[in-house]
C-alpha atoms as a PDB file:
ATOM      1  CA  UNK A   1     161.293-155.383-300.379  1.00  0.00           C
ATOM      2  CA  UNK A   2     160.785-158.910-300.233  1.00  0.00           C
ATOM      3  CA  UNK A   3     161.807-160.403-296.823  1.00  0.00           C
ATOM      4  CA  UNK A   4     162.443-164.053-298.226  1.00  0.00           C
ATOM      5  CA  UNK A   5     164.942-161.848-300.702  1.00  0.00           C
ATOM      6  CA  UNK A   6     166.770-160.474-297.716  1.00  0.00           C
ATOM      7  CA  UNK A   7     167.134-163.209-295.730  1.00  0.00           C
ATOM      8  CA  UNK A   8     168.460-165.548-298.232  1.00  0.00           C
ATOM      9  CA  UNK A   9     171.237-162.429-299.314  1.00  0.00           C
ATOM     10  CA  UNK A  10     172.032-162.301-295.387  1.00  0.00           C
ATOM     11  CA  UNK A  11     172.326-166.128-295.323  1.00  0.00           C
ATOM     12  CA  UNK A  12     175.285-165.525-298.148  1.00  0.00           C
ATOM     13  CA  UNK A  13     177.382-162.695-296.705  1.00  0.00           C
ATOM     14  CA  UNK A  14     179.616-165.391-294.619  1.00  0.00           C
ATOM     15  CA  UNK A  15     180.572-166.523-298.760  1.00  0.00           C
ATOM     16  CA  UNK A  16     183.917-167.102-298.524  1.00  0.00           C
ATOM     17  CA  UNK A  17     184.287-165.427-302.190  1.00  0.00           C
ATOM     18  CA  UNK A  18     184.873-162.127-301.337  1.00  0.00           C
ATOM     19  CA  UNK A  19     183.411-160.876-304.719  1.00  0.00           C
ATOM     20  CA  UNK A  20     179.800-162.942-304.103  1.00  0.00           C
ATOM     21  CA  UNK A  21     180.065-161.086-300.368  1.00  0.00           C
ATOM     22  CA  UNK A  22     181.171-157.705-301.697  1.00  0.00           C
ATOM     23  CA  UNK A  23     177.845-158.061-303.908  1.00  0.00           C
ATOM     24  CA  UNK A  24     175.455-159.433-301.487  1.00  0.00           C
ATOM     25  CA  UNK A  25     176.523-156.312-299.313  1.00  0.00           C
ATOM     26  CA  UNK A  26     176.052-153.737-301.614  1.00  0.00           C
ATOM     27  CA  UNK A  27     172.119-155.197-302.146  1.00  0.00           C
ATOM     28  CA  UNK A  28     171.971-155.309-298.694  1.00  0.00           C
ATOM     29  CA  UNK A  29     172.945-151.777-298.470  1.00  0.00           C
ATOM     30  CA  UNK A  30     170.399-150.684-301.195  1.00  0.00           C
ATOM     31  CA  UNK A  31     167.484-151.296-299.387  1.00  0.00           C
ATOM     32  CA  UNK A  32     168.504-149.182-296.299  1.00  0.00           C
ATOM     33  CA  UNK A  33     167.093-148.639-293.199  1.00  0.00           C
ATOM     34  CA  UNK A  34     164.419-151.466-294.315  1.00  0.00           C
ATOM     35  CA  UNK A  35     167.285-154.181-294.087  1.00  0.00           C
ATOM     36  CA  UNK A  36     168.171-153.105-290.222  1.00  0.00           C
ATOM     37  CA  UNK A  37     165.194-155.505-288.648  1.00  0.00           C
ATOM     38  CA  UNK A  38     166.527-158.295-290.383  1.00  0.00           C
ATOM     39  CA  UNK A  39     170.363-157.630-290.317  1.00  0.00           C
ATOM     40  CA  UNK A  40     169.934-157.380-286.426  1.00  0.00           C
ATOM     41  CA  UNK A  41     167.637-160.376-286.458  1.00  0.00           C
ATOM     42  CA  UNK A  42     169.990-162.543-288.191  1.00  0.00           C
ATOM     43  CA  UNK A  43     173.013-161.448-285.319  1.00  0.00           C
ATOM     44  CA  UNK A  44     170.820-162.594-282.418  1.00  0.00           C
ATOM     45  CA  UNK A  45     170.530-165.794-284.154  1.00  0.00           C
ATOM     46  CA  UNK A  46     174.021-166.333-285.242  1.00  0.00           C
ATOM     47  CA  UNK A  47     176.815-168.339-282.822  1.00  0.00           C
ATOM     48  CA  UNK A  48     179.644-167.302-285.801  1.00  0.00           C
ATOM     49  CA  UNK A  49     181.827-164.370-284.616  1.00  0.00           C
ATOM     50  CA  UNK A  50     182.632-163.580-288.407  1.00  0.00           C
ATOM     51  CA  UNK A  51     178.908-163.198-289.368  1.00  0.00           C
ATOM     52  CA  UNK A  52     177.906-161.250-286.391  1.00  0.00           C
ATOM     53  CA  UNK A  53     180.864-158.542-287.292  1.00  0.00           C
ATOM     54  CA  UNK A  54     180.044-158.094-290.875  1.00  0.00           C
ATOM     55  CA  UNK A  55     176.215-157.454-289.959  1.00  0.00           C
ATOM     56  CA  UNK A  56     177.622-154.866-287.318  1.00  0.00           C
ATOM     57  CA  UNK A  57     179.394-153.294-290.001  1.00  0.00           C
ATOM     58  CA  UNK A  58     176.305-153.542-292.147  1.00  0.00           C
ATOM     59  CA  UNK A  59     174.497-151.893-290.249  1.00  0.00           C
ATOM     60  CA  UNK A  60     176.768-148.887-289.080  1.00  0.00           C
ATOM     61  CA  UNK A  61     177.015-148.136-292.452  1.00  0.00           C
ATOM     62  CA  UNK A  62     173.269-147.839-293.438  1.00  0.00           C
ATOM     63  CA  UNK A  63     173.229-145.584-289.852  1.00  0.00           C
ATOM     64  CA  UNK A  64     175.874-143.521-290.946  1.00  0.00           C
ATOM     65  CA  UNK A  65     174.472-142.836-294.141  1.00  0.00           C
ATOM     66  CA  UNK A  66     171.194-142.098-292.561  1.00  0.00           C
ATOM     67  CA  UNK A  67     173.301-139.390-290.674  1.00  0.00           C
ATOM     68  CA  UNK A  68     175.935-137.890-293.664  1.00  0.00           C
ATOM     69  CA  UNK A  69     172.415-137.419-295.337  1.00  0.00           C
ATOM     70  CA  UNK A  70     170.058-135.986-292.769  1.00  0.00           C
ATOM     71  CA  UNK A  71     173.275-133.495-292.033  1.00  0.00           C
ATOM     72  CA  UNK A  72     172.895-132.617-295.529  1.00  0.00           C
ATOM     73  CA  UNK A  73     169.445-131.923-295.766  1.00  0.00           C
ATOM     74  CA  UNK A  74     170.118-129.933-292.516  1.00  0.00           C
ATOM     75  CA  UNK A  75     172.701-127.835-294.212  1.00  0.00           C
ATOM     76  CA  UNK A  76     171.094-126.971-296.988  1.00  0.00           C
ATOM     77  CA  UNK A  77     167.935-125.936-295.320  1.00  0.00           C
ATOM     78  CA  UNK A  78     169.412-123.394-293.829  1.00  0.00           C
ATOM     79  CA  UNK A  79     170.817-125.014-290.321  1.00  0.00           C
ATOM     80  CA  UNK A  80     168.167-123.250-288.449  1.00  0.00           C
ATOM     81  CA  UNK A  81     167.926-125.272-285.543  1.00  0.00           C
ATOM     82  CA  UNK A  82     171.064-125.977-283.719  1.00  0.00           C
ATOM     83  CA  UNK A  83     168.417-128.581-280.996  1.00  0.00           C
ATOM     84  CA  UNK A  84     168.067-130.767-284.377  1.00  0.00           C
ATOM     85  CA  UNK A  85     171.856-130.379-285.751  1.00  0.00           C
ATOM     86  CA  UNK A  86     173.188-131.585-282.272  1.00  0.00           C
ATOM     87  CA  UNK A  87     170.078-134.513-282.459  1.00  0.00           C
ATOM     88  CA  UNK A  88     171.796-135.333-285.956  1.00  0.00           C
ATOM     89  CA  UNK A  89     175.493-135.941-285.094  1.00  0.00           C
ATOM     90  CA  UNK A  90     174.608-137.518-281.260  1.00  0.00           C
ATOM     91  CA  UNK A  91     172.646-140.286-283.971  1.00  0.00           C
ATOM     92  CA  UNK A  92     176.546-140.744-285.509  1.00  0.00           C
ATOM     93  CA  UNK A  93     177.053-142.812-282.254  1.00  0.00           C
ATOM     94  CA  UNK A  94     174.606-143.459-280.735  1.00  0.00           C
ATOM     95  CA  UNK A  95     172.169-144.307-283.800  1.00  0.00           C
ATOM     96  CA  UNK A  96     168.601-145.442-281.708  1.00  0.00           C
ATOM     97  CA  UNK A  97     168.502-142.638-279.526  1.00  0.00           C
ATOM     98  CA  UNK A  98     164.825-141.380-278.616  1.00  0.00           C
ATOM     99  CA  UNK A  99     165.057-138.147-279.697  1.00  0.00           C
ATOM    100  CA  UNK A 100     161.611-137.248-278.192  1.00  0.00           C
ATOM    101  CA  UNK A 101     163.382-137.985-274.595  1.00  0.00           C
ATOM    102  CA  UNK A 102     166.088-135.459-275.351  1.00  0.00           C
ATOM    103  CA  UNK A 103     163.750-132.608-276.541  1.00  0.00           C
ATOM    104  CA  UNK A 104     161.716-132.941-273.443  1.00  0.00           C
ATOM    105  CA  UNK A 105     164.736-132.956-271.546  1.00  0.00           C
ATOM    106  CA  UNK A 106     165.294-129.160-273.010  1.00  0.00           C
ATOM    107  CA  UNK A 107     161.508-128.280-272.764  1.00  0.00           C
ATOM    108  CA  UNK A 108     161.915-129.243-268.731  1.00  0.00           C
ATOM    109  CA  UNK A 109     164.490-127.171-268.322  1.00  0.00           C
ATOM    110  CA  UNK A 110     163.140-123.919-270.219  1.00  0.00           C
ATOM    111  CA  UNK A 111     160.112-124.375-268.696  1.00  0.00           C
ATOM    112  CA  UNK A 112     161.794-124.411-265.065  1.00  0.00           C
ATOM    113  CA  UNK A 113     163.230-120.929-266.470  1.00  0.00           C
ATOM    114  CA  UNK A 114     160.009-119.813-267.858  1.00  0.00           C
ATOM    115  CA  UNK A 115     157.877-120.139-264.403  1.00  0.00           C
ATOM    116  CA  UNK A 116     160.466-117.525-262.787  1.00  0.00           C
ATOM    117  CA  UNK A 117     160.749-115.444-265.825  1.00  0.00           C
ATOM    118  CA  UNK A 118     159.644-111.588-265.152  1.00  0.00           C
ATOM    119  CA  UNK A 119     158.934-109.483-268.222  1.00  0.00           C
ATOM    120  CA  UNK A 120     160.704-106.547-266.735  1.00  0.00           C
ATOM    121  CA  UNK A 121     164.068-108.306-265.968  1.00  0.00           C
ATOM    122  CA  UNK A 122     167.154-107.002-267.029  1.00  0.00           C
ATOM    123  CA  UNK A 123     169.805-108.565-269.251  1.00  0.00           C
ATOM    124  CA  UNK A 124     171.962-109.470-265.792  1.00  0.00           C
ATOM    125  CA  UNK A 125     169.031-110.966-263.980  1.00  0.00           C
ATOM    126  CA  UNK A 126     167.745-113.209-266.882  1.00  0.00           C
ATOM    127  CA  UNK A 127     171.142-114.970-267.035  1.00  0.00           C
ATOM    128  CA  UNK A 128     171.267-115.240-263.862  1.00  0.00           C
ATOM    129  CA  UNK A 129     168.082-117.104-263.899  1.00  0.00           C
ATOM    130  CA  UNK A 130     169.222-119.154-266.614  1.00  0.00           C
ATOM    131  CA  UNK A 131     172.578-119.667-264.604  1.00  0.00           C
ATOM    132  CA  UNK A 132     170.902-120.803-261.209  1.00  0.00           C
ATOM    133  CA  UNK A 133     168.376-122.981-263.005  1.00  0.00           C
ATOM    134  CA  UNK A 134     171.424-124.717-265.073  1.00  0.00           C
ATOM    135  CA  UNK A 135     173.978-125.248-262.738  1.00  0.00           C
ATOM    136  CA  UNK A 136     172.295-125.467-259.435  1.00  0.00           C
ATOM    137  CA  UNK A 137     168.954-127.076-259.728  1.00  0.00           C
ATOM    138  CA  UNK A 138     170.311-129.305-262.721  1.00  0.00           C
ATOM    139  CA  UNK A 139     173.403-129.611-261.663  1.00  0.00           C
ATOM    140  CA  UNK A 140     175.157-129.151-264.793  1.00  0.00           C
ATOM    141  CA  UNK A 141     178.976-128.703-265.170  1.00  0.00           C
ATOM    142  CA  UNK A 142     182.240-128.405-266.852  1.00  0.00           C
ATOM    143  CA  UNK A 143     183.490-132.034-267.345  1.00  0.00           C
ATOM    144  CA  UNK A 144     187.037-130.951-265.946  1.00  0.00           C
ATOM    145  CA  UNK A 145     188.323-134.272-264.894  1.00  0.00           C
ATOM    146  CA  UNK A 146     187.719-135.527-268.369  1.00  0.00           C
ATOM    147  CA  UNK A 147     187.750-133.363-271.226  1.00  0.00           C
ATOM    148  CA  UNK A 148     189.175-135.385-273.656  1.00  0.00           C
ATOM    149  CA  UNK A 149     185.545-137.984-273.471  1.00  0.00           C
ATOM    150  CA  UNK A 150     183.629-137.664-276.967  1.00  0.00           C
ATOM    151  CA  UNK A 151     180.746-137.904-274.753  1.00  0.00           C
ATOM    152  CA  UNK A 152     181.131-134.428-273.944  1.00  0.00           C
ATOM    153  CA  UNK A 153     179.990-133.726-277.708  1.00  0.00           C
ATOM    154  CA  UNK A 154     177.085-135.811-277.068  1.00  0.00           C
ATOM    155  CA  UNK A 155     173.589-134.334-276.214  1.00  0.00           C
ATOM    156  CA  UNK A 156     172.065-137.404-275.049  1.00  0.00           C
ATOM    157  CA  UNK A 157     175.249-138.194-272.744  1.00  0.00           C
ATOM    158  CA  UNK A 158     175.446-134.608-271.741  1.00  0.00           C
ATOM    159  CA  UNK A 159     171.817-134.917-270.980  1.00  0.00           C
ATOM    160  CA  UNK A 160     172.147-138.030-268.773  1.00  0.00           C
ATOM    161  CA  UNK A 161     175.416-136.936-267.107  1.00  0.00           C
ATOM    162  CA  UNK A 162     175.029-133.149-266.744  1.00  0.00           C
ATOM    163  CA  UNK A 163     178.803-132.892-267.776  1.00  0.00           C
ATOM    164  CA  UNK A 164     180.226-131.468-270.910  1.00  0.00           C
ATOM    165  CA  UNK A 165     182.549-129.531-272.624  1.00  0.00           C
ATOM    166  CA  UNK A 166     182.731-125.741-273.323  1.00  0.00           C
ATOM    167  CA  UNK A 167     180.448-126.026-276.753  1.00  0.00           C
ATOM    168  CA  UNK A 168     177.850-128.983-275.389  1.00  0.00           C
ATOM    169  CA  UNK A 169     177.298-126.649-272.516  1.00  0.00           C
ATOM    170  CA  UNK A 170     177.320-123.691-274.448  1.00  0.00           C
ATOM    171  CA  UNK A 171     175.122-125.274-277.408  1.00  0.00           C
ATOM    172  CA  UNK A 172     172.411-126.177-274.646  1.00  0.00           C
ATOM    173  CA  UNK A 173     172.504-122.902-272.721  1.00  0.00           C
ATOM    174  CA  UNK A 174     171.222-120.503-275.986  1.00  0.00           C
ATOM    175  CA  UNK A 175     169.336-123.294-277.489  1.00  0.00           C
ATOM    176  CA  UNK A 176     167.268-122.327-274.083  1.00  0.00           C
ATOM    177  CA  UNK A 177     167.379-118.856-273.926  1.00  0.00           C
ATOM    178  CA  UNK A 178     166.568-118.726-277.462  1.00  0.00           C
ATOM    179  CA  UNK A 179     163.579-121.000-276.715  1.00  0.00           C
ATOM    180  CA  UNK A 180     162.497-118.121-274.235  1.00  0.00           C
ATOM    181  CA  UNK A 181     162.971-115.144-276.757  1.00  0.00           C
ATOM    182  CA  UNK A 182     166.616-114.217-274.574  1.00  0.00           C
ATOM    183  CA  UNK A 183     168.958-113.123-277.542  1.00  0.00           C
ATOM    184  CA  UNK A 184     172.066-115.487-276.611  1.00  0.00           C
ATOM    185  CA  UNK A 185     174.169-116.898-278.999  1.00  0.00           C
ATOM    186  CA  UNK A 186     177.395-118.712-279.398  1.00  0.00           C
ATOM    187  CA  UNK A 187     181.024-117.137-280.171  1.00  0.00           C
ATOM    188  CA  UNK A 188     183.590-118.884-281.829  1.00  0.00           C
ATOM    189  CA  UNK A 189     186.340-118.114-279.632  1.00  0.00           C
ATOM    190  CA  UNK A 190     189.972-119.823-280.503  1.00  0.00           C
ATOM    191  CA  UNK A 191     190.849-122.466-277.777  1.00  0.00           C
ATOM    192  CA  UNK A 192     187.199-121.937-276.486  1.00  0.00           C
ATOM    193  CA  UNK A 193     183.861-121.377-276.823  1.00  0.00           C
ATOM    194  CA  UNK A 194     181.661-118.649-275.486  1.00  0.00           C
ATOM    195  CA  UNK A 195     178.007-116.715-275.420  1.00  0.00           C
ATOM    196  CA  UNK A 196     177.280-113.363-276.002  1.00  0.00           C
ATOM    197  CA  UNK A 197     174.191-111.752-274.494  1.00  0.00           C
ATOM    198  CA  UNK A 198     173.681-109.838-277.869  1.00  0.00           C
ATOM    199  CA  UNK A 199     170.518-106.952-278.301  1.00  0.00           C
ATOM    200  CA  UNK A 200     170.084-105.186-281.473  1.00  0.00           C
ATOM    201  CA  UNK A 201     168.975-101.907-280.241  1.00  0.00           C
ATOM    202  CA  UNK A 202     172.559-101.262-278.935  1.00  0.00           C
ATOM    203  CA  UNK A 203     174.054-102.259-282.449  1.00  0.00           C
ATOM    204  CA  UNK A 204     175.602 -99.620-284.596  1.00  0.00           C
ATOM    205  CA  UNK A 205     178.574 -99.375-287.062  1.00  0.00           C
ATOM    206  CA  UNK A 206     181.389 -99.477-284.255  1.00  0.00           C
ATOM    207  CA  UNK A 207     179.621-102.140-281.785  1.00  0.00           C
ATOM    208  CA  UNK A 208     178.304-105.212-282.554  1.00  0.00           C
ATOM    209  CA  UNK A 209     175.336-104.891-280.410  1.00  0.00           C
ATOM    210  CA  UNK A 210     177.179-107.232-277.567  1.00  0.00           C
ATOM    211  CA  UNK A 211     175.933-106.359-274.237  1.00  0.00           C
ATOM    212  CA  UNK A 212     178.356-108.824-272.654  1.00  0.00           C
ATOM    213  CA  UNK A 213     179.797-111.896-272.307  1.00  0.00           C
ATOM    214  CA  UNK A 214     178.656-116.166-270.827  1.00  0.00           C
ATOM    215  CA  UNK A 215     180.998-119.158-270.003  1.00  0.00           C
ATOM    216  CA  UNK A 216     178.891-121.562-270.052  1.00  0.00           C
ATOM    217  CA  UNK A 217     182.150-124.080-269.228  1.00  0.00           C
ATOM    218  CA  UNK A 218     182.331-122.450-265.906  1.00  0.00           C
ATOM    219  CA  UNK A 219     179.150-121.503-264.759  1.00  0.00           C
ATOM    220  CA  UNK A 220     177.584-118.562-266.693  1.00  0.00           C
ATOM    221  CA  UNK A 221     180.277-116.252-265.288  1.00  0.00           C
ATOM    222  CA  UNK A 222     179.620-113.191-267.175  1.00  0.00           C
ATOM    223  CA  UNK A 223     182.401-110.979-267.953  1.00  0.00           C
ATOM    224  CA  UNK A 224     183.161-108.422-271.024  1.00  0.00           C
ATOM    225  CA  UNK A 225     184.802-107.008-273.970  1.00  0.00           C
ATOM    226  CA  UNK A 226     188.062-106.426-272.523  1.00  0.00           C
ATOM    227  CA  UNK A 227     188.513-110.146-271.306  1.00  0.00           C
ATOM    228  CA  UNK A 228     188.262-111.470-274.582  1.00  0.00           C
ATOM    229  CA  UNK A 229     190.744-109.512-275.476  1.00  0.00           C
ATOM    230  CA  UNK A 230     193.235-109.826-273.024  1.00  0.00           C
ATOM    231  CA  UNK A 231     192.235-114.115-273.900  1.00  0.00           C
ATOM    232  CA  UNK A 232     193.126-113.214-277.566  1.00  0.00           C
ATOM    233  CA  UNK A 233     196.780-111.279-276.669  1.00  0.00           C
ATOM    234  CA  UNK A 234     197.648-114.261-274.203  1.00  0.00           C
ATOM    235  CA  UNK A 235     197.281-116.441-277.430  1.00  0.00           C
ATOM    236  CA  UNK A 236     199.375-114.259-279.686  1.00  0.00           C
ATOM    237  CA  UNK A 237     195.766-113.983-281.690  1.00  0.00           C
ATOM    238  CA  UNK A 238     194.529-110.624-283.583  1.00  0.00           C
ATOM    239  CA  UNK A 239     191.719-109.717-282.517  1.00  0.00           C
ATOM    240  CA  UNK A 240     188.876-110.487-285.673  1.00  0.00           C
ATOM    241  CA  UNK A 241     185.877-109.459-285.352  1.00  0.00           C
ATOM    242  CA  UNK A 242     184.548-112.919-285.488  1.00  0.00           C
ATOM    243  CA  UNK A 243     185.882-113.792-282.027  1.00  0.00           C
ATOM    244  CA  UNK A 244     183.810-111.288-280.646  1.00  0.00           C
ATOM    245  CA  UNK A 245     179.877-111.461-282.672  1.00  0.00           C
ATOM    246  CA  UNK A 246     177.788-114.500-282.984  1.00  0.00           C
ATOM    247  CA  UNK A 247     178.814-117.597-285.379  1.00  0.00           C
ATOM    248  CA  UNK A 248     176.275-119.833-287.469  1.00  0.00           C
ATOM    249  CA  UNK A 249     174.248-122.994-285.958  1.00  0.00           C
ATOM    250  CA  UNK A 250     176.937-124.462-288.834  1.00  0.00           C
ATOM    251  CA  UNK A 251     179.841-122.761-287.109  1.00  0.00           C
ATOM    252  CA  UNK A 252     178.632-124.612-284.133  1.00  0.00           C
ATOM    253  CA  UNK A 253     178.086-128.115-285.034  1.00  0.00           C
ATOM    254  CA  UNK A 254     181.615-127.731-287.140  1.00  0.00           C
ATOM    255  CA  UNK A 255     183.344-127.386-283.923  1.00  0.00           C
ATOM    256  CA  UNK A 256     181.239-130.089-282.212  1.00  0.00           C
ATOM    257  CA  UNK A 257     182.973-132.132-285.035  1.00  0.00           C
ATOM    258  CA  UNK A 258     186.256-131.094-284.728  1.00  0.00           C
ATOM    259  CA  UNK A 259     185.966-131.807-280.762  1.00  0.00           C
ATOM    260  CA  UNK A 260     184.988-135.346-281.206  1.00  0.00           C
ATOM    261  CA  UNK A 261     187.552-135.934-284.090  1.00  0.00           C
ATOM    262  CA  UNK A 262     190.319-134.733-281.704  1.00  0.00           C
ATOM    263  CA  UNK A 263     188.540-136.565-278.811  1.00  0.00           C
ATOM    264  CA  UNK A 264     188.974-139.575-281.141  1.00  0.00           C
ATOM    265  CA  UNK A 265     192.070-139.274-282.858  1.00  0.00           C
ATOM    266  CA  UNK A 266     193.387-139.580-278.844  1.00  0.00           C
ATOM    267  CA  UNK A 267     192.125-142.483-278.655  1.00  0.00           C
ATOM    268  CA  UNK A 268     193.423-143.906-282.205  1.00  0.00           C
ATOM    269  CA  UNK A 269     190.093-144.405-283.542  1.00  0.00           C
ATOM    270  CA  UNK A 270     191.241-144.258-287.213  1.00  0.00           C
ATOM    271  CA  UNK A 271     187.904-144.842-288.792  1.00  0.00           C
ATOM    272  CA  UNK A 272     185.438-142.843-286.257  1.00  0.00           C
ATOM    273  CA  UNK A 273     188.399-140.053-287.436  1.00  0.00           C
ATOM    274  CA  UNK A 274     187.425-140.604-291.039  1.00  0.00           C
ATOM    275  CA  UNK A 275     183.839-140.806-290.752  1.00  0.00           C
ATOM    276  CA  UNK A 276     183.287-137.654-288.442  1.00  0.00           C
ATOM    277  CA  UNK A 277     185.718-136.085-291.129  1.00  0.00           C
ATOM    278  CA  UNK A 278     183.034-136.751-293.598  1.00  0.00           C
ATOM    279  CA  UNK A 279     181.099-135.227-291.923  1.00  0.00           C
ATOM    280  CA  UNK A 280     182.665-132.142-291.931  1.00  0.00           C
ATOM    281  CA  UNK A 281     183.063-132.075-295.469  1.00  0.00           C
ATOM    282  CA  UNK A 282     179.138-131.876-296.292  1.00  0.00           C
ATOM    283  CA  UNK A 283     179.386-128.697-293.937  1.00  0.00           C
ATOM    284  CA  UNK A 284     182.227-127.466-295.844  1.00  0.00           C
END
């Protein structure tokens, strides 16, 4: 890419012929995440309002097509790690995160968990572990005062604030305990989302191999079988089987998208709305 190039096609997008614009922006566009330097060079030397917007917009949409296609490559991979999904759609808005800070952020706290781990620990004990180092030495907790926030759905905000919502909390919880070889995983419970402590020796044809029940949203409080289903009756729900087994890391970061496009159709963000519903077409 030739910088001189660039610079002289950013120099035209304030063309008041919307067809020479709508051309210098889709050459602008071509050259990707290449064109970013410049576009946000040019902004910092611009006084005109009009200019500066159009570069904004510029660049959200190279960023958000960095994102619809590193979700894509996720997908089709085989969505293995949840860590990098949630690392993929925090980038959606909040595009230069350091996603180095956020894994070490994880690392501390499994390796907080690790130090106290004891190979002969029971199922109970481990979460309990996993429950003290979360929510008391971390401080983490159910954002009840403000559920509605997309930050909730937001690792790096999550991170920082140590509040989120019922799947953020959740997400981060087995992402750990998976990290230390504990078999938890997320269920996709309606109005909700939960963990199951899950071990395969106990599965057969008539169990699921369940031991019990997390909520992450309020705690770790562990609790079992039954409660789920007296959650499903209150709802009028049938009890499926999938409300009660593990989902997919794509199950998960579905519903992380769904969250934020309720969280922003709230606010009336038409186009965050649209994009985040692309989004959860390439996971379709």
């Amino acid at each position: 890419m030739d910088p001189k190039e660039i610079e002289s096609l950013i120099k035209l997008l304030d063309d008041p012929d919307t067809e020479i614009s709508a051309l210098v922006e889709g050459k602008i566009l071509s050259f990707g995440n290449d064109a970013i330097g410049y576009l946000e060079n040019a902004w910092e030397q611009s006084f005109d309002a009009v200019l500066q917007e159009r570069i904004e917009n510029l660049v959200h949409k190279i960023q958000f097509s960095n994102v619809k296609q590193e979700l894509q490559l996720w997908a089709m991979t085989g969505s293995f790690d949840l860590l990098q999904g949630l690392l993929i759609i925090n980038k959606y808005q909040y595009p230069d995160l350091d996603e180095q800070k956020l894994i070490n952020q994880i690392e501390e706290i499994k390796r907080e968990i690790w130090m106290q781990l004891l190979y002969d620990m029971s199922a109970i004990e481990k979460v309990k572990l996993i429950n003290h180092t979360l929510y008391h030495t971390f401080g983490f907790s159910g954002n009840t005062g403000n559920h509605q926030d997309p930050n909730n759905s937001y690792l790096s905000q999550v991170l920082e604030s140590k509040k989120g919502n019922q799947i953020s909390l959740a997400a981060i919880y087995s992402i750990i305990a998976q990290k230390l070889d504990i078999p938890i995983y997320g269920v996709n419970l309606p109005q909700h989302f939960i963990l199951a402590y899950f071990d395969e020796a106990q599965e057969t044809d008539f169990e699921s191999g369940v031991l019990f029940y997390i909520n992450a949203f309020n705690k770790g409080f562990i609790f079992g079988k039954r409660d789920v289903d007296a959650f499903l009756k209150q709802l009028n729900i049938h009890p499926d089987k999938q409300f009660y087994e593990p989902c997919t890391n794509e199950d998960i970061i579905k519903r992380v998208i769904r969250n934020l496009i309720s969280s922003y159709d709230k606010q009336s963000a038409v186009d965050k709305v649209r994009e985040l519903e692309e989004l959860l077409k390439i996971l379709n």
